[in-house]
Protein backbone atom coordinates (compact mmCIF):
# COMPACT_ATOMS: atom_id res chain seq x y z
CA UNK A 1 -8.39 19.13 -33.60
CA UNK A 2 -10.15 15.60 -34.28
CA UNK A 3 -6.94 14.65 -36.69
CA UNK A 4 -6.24 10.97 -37.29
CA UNK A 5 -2.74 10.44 -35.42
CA UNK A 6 -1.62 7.14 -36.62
CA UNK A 7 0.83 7.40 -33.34
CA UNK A 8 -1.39 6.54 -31.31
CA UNK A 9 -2.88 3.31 -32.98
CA UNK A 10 -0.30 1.06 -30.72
CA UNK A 11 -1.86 2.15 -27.41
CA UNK A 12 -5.34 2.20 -28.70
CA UNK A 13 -4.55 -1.34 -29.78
CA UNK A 14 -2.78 -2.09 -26.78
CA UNK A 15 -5.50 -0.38 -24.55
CA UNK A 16 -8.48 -2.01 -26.32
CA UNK A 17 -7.30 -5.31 -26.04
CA UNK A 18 -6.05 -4.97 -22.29
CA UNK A 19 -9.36 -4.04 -21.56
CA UNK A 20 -11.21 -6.88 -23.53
CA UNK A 21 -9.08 -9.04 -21.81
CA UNK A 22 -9.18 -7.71 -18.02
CA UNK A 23 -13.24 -7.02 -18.21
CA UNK A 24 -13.36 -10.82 -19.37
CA UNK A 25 -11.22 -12.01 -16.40
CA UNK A 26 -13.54 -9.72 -14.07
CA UNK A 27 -16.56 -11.00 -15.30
CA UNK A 28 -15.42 -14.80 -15.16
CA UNK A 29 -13.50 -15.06 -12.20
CA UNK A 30 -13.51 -14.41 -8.74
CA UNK A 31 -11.27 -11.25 -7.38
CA UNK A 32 -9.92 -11.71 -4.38
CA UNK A 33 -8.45 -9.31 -1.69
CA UNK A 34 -6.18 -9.80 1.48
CA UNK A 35 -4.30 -7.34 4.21
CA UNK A 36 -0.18 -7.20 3.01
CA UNK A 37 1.22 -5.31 5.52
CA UNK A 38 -0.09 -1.93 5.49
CA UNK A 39 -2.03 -2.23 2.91
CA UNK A 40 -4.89 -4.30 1.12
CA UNK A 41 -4.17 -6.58 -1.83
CA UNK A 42 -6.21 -7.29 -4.97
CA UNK A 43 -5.99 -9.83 -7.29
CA UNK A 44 -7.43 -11.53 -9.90
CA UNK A 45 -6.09 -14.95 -12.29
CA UNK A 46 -4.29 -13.89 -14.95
CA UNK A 47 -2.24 -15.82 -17.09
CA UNK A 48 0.14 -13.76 -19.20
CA UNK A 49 0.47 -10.93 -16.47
CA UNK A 50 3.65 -9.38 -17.55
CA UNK A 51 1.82 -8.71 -20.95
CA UNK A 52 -1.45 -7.70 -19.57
CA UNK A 53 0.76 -5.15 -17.50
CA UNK A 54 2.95 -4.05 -20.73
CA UNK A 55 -0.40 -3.77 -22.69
CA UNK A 56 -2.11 -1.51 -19.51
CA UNK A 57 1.55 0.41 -19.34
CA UNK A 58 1.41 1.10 -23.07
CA UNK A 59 -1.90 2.12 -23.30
CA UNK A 60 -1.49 4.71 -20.81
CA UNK A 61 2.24 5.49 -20.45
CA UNK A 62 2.96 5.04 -23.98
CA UNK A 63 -0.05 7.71 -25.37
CA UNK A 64 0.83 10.35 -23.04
CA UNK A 65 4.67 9.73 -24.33
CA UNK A 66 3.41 10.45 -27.56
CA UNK A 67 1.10 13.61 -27.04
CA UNK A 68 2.45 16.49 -28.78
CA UNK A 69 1.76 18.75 -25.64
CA UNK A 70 5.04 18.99 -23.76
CA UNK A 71 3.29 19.04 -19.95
CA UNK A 72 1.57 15.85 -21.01
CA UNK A 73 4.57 14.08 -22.20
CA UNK A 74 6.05 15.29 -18.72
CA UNK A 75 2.77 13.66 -17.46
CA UNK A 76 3.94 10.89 -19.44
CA UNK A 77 7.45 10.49 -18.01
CA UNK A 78 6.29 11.26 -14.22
CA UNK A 79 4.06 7.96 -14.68
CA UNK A 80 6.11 5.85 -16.15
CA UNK A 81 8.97 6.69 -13.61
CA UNK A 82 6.16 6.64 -10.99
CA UNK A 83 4.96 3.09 -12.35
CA UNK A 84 8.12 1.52 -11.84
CA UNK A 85 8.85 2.88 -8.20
CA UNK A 86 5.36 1.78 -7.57
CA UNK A 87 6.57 -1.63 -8.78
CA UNK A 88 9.55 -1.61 -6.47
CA UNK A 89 8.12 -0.40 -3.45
CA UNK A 90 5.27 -2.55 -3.72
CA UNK A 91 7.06 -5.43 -2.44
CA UNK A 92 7.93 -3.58 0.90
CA UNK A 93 3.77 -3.55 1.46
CA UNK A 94 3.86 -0.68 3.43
CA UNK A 95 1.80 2.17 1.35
CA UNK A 96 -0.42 2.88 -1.28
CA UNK A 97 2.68 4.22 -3.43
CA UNK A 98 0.16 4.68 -6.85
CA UNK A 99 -2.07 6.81 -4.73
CA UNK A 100 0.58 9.01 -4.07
CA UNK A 101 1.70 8.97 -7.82
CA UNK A 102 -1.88 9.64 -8.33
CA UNK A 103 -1.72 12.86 -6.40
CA UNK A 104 1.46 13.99 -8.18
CA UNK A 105 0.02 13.24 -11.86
CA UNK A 106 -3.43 15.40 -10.56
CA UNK A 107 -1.20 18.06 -10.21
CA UNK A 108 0.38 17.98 -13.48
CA UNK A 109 -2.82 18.05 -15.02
CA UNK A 110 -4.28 20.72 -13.28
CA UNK A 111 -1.71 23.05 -14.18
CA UNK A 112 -2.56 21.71 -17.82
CA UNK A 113 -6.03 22.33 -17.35
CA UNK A 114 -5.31 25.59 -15.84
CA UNK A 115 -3.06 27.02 -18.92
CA UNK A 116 -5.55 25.74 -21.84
CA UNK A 117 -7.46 28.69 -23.39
């Protein structure tokens, strides 16, 4: 079960260096937070935040993509769709549309929990 899967060295290069980068922004700047509509804002300086965003997408998108298990790789496609409705519906600040992904992608992995010897 503890195989190498060369696979999956992108998004655990991808991941790694996302979070380098993001725990070094945290630590050295401030984070700040404000109402937007219905909802609360966070936010934090980032230069380069399309690629800190492709390198946080591929890092979790991209390895359930490539799982082997075919409920994770639904997993996989349920967050990534859910990722970029999140993306468009974020601009109408009106809910907490990842916390309803969130709930939907808890579901899919309790019923993979649930059929695991």
């Amino acid at each position: 079960r503890s195989r190498f899967r060369p696979r999956l060295l992108a998004p655990l290069a991808a991941g790694t260096a996302t979070a380098g980068f993001l725990a070094y922004r945290l630590a050295t700047r401030p984070v700040t937070a404000e109402i937007r509509g219905h909802t609360l804002g966070y936010a934090v300086d980032l230069p380069y935040a399309p690629l800190v965003l492709a390198g946080y997408l591929l890092a979790t998108v991209g390895a359930l993509l490539l799982a082997r298990d075919r409920l994770l790789r639904l997993l996989g496609l349920v967050t990534g769709a859910g990722a970029a409705l999140c993306a468009l519906l974020w601009r109408t600040e009106f809910l907490s549309t990842w916390c309803a992904l969130a709930a939907v992608a808890s579901l899919l992995l309790l019923r993979w929990i649930r059929r695991r010897p």
